[in-house]
C-alpha atoms as a PDB file:
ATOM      1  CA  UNK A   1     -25.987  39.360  19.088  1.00  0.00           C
ATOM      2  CA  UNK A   2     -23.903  42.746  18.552  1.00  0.00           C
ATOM      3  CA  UNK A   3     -24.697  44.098  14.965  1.00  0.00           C
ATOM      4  CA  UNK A   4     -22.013  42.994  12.882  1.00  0.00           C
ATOM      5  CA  UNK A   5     -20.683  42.288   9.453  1.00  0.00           C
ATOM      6  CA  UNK A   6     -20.138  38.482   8.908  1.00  0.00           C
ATOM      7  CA  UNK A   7     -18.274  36.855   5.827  1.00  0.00           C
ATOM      8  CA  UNK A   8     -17.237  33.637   4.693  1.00  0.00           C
ATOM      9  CA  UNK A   9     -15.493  32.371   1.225  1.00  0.00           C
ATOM     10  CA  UNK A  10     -16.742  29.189  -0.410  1.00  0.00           C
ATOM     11  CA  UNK A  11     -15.786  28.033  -3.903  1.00  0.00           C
ATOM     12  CA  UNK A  12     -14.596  31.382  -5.140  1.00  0.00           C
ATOM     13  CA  UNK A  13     -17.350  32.966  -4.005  1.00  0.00           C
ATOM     14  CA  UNK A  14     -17.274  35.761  -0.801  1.00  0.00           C
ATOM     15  CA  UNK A  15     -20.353  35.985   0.862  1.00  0.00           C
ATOM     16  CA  UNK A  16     -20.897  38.999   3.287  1.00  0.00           C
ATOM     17  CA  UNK A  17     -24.106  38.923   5.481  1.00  0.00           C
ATOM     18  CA  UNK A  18     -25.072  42.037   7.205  1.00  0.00           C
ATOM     19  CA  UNK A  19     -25.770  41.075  10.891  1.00  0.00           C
ATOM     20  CA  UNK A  20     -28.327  43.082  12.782  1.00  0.00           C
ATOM     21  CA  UNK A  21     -31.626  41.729  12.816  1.00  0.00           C
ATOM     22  CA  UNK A  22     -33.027  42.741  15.881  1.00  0.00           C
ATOM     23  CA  UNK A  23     -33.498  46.117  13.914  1.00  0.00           C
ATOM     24  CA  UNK A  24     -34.002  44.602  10.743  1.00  0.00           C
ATOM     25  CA  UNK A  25     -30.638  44.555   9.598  1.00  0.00           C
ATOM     26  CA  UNK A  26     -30.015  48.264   9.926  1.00  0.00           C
ATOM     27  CA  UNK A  27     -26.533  49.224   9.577  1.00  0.00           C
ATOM     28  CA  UNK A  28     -24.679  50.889  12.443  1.00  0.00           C
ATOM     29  CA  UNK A  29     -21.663  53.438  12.463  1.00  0.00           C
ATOM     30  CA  UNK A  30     -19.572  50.961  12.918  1.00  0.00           C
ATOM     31  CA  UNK A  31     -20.549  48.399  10.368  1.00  0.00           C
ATOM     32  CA  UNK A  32     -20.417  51.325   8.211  1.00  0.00           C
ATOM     33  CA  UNK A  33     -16.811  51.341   8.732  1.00  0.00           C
ATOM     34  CA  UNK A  34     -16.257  48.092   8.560  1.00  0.00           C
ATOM     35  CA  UNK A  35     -17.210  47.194   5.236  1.00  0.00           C
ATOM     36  CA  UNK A  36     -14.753  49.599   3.035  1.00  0.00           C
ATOM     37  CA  UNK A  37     -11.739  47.227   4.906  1.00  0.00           C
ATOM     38  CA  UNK A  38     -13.399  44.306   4.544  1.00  0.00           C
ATOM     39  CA  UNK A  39     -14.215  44.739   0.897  1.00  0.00           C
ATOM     40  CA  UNK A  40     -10.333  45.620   0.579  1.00  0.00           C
ATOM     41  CA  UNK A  41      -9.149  42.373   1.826  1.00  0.00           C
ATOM     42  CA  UNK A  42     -11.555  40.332  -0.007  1.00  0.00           C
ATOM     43  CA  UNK A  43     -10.628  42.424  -3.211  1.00  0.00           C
ATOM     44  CA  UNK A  44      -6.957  41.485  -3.111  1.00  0.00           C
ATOM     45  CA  UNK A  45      -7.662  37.605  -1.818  1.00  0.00           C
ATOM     46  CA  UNK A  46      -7.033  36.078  -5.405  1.00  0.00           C
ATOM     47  CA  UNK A  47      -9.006  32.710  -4.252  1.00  0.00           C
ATOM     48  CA  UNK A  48     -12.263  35.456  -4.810  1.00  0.00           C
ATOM     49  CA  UNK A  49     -13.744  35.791  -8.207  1.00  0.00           C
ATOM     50  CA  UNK A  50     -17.261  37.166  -6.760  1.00  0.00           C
ATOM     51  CA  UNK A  51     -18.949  38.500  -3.971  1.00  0.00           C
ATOM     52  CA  UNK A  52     -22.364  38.370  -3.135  1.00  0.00           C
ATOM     53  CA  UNK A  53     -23.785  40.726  -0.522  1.00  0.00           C
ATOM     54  CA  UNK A  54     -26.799  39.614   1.238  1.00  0.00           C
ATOM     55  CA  UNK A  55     -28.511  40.122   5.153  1.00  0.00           C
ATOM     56  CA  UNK A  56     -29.170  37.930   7.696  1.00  0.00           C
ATOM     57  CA  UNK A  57     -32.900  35.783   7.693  1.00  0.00           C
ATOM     58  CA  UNK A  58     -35.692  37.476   6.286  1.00  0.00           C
ATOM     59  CA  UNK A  59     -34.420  41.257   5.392  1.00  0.00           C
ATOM     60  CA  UNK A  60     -31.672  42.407   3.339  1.00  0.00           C
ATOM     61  CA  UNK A  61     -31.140  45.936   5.416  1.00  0.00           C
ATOM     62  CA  UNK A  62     -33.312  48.919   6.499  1.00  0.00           C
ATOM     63  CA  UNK A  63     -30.923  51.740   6.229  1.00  0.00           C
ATOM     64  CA  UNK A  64     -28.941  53.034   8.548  1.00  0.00           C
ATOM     65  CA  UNK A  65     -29.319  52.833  12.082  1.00  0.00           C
ATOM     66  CA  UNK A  66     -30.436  55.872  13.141  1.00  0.00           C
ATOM     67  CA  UNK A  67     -29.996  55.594  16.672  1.00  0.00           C
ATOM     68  CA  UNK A  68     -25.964  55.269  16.339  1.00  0.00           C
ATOM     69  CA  UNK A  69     -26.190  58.038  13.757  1.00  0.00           C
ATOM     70  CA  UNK A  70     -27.242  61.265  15.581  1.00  0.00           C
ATOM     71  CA  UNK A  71     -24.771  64.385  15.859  1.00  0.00           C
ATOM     72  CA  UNK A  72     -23.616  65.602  12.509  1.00  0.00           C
ATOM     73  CA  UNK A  73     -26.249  64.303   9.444  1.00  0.00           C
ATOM     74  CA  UNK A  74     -22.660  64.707   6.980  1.00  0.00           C
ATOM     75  CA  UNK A  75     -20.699  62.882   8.822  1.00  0.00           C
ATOM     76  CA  UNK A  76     -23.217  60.137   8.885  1.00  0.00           C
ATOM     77  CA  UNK A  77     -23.780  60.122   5.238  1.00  0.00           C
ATOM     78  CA  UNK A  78     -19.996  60.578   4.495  1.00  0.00           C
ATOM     79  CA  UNK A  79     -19.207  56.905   6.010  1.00  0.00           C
ATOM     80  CA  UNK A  80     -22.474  55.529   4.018  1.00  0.00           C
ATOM     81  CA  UNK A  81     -20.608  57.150   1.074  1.00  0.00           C
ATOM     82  CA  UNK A  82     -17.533  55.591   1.800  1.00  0.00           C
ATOM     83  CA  UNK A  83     -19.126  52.007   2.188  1.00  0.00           C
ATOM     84  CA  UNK A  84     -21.290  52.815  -1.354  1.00  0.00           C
ATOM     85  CA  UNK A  85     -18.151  53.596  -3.569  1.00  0.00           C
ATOM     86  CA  UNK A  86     -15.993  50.792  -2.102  1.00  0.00           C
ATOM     87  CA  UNK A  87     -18.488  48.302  -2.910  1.00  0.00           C
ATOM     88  CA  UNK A  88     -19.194  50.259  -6.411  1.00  0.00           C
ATOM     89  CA  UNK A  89     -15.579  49.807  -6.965  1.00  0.00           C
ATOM     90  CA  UNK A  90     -15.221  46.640  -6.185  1.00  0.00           C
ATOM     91  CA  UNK A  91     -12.601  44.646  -9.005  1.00  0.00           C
ATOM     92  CA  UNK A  92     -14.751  41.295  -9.142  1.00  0.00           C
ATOM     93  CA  UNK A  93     -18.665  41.009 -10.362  1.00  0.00           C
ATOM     94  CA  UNK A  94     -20.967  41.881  -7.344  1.00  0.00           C
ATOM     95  CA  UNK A  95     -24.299  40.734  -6.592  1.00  0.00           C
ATOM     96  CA  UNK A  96     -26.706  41.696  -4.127  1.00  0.00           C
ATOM     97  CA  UNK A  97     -29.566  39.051  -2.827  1.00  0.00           C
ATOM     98  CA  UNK A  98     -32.211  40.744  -1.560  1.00  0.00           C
ATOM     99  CA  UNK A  99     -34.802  39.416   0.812  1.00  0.00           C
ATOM    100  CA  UNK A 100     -37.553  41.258   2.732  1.00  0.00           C
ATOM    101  CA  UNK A 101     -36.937  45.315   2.825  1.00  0.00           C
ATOM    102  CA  UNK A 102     -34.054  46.714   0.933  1.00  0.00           C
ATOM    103  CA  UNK A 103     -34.766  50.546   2.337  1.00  0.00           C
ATOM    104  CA  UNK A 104     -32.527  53.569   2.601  1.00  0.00           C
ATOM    105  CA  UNK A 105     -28.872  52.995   2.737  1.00  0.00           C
ATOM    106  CA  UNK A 106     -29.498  49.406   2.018  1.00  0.00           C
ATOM    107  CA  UNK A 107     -31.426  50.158  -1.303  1.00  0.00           C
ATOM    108  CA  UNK A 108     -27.722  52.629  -1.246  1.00  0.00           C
ATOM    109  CA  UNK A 109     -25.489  49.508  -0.876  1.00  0.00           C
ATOM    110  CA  UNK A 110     -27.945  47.647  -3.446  1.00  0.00           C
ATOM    111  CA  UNK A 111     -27.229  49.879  -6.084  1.00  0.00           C
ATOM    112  CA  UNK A 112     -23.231  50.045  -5.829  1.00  0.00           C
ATOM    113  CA  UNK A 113     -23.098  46.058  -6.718  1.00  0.00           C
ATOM    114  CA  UNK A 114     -22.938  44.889 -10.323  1.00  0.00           C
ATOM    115  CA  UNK A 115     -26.340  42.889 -10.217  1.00  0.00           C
ATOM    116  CA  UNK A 116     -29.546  42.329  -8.254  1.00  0.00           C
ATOM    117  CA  UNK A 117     -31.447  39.081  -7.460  1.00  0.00           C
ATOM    118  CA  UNK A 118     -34.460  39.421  -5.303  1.00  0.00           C
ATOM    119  CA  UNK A 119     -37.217  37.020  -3.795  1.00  0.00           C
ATOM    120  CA  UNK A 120     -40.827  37.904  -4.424  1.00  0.00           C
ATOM    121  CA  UNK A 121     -42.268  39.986  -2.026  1.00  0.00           C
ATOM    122  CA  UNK A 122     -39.032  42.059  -1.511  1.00  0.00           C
ATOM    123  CA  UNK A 123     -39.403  45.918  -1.164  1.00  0.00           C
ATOM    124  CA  UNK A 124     -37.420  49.098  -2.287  1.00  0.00           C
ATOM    125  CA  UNK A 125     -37.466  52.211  -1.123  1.00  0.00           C
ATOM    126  CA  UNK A 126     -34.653  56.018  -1.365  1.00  0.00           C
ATOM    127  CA  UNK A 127     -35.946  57.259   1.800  1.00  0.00           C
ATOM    128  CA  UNK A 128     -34.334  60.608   2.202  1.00  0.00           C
ATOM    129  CA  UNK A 129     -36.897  62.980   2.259  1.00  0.00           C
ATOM    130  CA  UNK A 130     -38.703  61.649   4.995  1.00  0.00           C
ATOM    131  CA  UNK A 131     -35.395  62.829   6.953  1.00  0.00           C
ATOM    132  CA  UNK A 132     -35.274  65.813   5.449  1.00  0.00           C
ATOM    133  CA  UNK A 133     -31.869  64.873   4.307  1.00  0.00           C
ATOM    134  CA  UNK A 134     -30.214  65.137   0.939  1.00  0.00           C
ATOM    135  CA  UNK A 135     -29.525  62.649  -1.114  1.00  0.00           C
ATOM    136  CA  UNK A 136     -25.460  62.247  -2.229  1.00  0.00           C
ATOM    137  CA  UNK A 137     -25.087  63.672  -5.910  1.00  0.00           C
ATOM    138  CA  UNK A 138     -22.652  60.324  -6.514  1.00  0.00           C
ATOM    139  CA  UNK A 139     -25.858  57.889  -5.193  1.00  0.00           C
ATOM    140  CA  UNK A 140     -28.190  60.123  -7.267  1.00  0.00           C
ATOM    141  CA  UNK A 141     -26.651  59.428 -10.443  1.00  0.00           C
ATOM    142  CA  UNK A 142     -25.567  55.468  -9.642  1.00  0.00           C
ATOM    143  CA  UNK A 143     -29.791  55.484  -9.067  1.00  0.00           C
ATOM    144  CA  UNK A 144     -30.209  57.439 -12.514  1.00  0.00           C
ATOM    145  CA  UNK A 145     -27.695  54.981 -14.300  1.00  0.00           C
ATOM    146  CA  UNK A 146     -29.733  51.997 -12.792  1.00  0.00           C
ATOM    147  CA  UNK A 147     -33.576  53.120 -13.229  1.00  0.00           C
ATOM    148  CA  UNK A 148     -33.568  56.344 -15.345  1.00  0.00           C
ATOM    149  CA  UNK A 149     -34.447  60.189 -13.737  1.00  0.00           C
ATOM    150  CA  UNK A 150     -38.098  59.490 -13.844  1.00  0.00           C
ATOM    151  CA  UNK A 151     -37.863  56.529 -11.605  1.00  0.00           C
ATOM    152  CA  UNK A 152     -35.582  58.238  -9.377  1.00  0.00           C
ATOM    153  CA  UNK A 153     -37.457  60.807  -8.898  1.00  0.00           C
ATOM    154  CA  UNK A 154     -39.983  59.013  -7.939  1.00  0.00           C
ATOM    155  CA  UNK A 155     -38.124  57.365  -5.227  1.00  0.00           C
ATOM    156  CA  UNK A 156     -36.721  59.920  -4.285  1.00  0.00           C
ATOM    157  CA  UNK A 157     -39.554  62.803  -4.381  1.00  0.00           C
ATOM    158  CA  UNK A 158     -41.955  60.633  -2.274  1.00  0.00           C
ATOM    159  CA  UNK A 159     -39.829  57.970  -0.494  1.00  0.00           C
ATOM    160  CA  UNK A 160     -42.236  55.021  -0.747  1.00  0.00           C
ATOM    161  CA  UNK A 161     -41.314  51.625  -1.239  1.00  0.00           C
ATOM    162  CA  UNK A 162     -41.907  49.896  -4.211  1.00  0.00           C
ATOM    163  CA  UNK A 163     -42.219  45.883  -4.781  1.00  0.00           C
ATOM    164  CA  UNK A 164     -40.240  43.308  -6.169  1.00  0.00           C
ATOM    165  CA  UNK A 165     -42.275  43.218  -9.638  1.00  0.00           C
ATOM    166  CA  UNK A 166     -41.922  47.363 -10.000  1.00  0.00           C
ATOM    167  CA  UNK A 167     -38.011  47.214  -9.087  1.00  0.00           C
ATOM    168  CA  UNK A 168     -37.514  44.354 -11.900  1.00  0.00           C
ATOM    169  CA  UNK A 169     -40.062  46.397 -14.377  1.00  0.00           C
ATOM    170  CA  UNK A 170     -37.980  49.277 -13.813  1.00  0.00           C
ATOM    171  CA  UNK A 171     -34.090  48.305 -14.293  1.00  0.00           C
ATOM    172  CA  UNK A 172     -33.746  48.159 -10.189  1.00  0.00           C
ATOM    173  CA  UNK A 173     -33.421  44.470  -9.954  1.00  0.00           C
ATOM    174  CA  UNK A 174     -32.648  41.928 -12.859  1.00  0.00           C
ATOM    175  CA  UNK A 175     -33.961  38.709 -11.529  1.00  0.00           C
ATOM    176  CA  UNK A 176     -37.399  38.330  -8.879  1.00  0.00           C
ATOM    177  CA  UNK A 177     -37.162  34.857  -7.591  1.00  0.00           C
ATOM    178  CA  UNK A 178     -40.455  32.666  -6.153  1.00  0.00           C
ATOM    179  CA  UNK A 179     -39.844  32.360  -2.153  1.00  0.00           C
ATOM    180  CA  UNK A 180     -37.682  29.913  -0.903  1.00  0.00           C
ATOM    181  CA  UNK A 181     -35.515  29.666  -4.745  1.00  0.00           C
ATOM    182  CA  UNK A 182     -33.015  32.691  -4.213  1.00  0.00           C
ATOM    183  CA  UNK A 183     -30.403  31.073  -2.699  1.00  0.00           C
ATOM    184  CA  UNK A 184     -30.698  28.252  -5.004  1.00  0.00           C
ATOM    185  CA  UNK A 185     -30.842  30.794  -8.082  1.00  0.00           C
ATOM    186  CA  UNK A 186     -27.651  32.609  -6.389  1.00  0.00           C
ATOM    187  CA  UNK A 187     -25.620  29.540  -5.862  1.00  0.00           C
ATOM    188  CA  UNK A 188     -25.802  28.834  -9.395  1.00  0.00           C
ATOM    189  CA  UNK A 189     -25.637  31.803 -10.806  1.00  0.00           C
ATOM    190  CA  UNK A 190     -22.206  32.885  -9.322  1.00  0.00           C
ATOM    191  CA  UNK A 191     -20.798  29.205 -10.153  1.00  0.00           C
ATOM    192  CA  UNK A 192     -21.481  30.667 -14.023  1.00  0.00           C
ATOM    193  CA  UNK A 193     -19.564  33.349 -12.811  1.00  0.00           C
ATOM    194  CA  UNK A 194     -16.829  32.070 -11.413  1.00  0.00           C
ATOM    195  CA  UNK A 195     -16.470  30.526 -14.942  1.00  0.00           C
ATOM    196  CA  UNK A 196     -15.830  32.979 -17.000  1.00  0.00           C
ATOM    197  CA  UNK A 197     -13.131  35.092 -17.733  1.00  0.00           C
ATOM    198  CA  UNK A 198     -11.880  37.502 -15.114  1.00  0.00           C
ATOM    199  CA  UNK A 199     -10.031  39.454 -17.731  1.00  0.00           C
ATOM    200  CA  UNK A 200     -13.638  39.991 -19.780  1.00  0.00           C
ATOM    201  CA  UNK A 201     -15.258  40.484 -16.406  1.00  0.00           C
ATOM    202  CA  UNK A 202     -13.267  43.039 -14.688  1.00  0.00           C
ATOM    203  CA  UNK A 203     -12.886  44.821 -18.600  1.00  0.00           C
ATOM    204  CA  UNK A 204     -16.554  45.240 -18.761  1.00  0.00           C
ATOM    205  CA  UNK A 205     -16.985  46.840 -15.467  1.00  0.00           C
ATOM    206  CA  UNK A 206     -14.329  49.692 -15.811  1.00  0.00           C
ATOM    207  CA  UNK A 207     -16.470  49.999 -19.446  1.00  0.00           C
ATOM    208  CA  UNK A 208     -19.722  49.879 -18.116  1.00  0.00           C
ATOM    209  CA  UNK A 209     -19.150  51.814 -15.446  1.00  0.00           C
ATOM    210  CA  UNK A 210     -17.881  55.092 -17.677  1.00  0.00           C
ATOM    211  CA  UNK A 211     -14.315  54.420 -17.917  1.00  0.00           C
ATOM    212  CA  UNK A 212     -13.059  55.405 -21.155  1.00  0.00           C
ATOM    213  CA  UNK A 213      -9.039  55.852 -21.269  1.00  0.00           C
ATOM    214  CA  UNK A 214      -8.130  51.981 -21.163  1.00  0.00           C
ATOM    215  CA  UNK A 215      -8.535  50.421 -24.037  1.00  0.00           C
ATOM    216  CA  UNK A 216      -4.646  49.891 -24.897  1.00  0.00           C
ATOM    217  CA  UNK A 217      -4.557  48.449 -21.195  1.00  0.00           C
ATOM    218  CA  UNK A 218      -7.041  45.722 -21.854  1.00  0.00           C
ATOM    219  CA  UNK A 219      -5.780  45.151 -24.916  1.00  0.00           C
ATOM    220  CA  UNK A 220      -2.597  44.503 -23.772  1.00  0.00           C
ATOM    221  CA  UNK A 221      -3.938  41.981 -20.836  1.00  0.00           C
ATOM    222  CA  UNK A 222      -5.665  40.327 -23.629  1.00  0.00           C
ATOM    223  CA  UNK A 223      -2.761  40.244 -25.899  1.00  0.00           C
ATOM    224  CA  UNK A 224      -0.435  38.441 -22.403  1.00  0.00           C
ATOM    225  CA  UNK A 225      -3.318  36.593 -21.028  1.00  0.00           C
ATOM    226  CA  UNK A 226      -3.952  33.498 -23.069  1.00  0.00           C
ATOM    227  CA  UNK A 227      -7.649  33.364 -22.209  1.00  0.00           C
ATOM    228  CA  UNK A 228      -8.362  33.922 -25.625  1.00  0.00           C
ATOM    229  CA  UNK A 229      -6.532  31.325 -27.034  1.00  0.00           C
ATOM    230  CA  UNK A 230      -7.786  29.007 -24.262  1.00  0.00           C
ATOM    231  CA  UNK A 231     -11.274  29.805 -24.335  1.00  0.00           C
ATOM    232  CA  UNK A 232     -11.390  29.409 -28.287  1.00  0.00           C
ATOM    233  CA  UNK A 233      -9.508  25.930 -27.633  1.00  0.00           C
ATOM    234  CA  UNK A 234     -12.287  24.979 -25.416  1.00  0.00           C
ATOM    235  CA  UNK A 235     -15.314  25.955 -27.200  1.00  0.00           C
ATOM    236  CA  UNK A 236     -13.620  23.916 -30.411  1.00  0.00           C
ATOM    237  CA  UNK A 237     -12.953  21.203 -28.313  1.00  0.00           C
ATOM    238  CA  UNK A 238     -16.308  21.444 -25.924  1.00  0.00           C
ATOM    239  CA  UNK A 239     -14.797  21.513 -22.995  1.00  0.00           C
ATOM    240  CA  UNK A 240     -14.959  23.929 -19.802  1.00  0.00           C
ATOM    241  CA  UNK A 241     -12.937  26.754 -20.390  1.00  0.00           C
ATOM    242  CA  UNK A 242      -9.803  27.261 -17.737  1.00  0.00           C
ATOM    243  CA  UNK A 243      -8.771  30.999 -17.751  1.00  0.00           C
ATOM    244  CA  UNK A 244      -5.737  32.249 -16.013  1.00  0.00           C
ATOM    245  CA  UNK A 245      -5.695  35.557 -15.824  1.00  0.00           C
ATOM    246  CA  UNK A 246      -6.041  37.699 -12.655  1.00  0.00           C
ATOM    247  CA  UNK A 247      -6.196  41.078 -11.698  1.00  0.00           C
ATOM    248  CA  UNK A 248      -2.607  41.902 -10.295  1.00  0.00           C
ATOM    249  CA  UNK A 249      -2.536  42.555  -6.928  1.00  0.00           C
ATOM    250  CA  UNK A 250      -1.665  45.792  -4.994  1.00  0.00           C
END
């Protein structure tokens, strides 16, 4: 089959599977410009309150595919860029499940979501310099944010992989499943998601991720919401909580 982005929506949860598995899941050009657009439409679709990005059978992505990248090495990076800080900025919580390698620009695409769930036996690897290419500033601190400078350099200096139990030891991953439990670990993590508020959730990613001008805004959303007041009513009364708010669209 052509290498290709596929994505589906079940229960509030968007699911995009990267398609290419004849070369291990390597993203082309064009799937590299596919997913900015994609993430844009699944951003505004209110019937989304997570995304989980994941790749198809037993690999989560190699990198990019570097047989539709040759010609100019920035424009290449440029639309890996592009496809990194969409996903970084995407509004709802993020999650990446990670099977098999998660190398290069897919260890790049690992790093922009929120959170990271891999199966034992998974592997990690920043593979620049054994392209001789360098490394976005942007990705280089999202790594640093994630893992610390030592770690990155690490990753970074010598391009090796590292395992599932290093990445979680390290602040790369935050839950290594056994084989065969990640989907089931997935599934029922994002239904806890789902859950919650959107109004705390998409607050604490503008906060965690550096913003620091928008306190009044949040505030305010609190102050109109009513998920307060409802999720105070439901803890007294011990009930599911059922938040209204949404991010407004446009």
């Amino acid at each position: 089959m052509e290498p290709r982005l596929d994505h589906r929506v079940n229960d509030a949860v968007a699911t995009v599977v990267i398609g290419n598995v004849a070369k291990r899941n390597a993203m082309t050009a064009a799937m590299w410009r596919a997913l900015p657009p994609l993430l844009g439409e699944l951003a505004a679709d209110p019937a989304v309150r997570a995304l989980v990005l994941t790749g198809e059978g037993a690999t989560f992505c190699a990198g990019a595919d570097i047989s539709t990248l040759q010609g100019s090495s920035a424009a290449a990076q440029a639309l890996a860029v592009a496809a990194e800080e969409a996903l970084a900025a995407f509004p709802k919580p993020t999650l990446a499940a990670v099977r098999g390698h998660c190398v290069g620009g897919g260890a790049q695409l690992a790093a922009a979501c929120d959170l990271r769930f891999a199966e034992q036996g998974a592997q990690f690897g920043v593979t620049p310099a054994r392209l001789g290419i360098v490394y976005p500033a942007a990705s280089t601190r999202r790594l640093v944010s994630l893992v610390g400078p030592a770690t990155t350099k690490y990753l970074l200096f010598s391009g090796e992989l590292i395992d599932s139990e290093r990445a979680l030891r390290t602040g790369l991953v935050d839950e290594v499943l056994p084989e065969g439990e990640l989907d089931k670990r997935v599934a029922e993590f994002t239904r806890i998601l789902v859950s919650r508020s959107q109004l705390t959730q998409a607050a604490a990613k503008e906060f965690a991720n550096g913003r620091t001008d928008r306190d009044d805004h949040w505030a305010r959303q609190a102050g109109a919401s009513g998920d307060t007041a409802e999720g105070v009513a439901a803890f007294l009364e011990r009930r599911q909580a059922r938040f209204t708010w949404s991010a407004p669209r446009g």
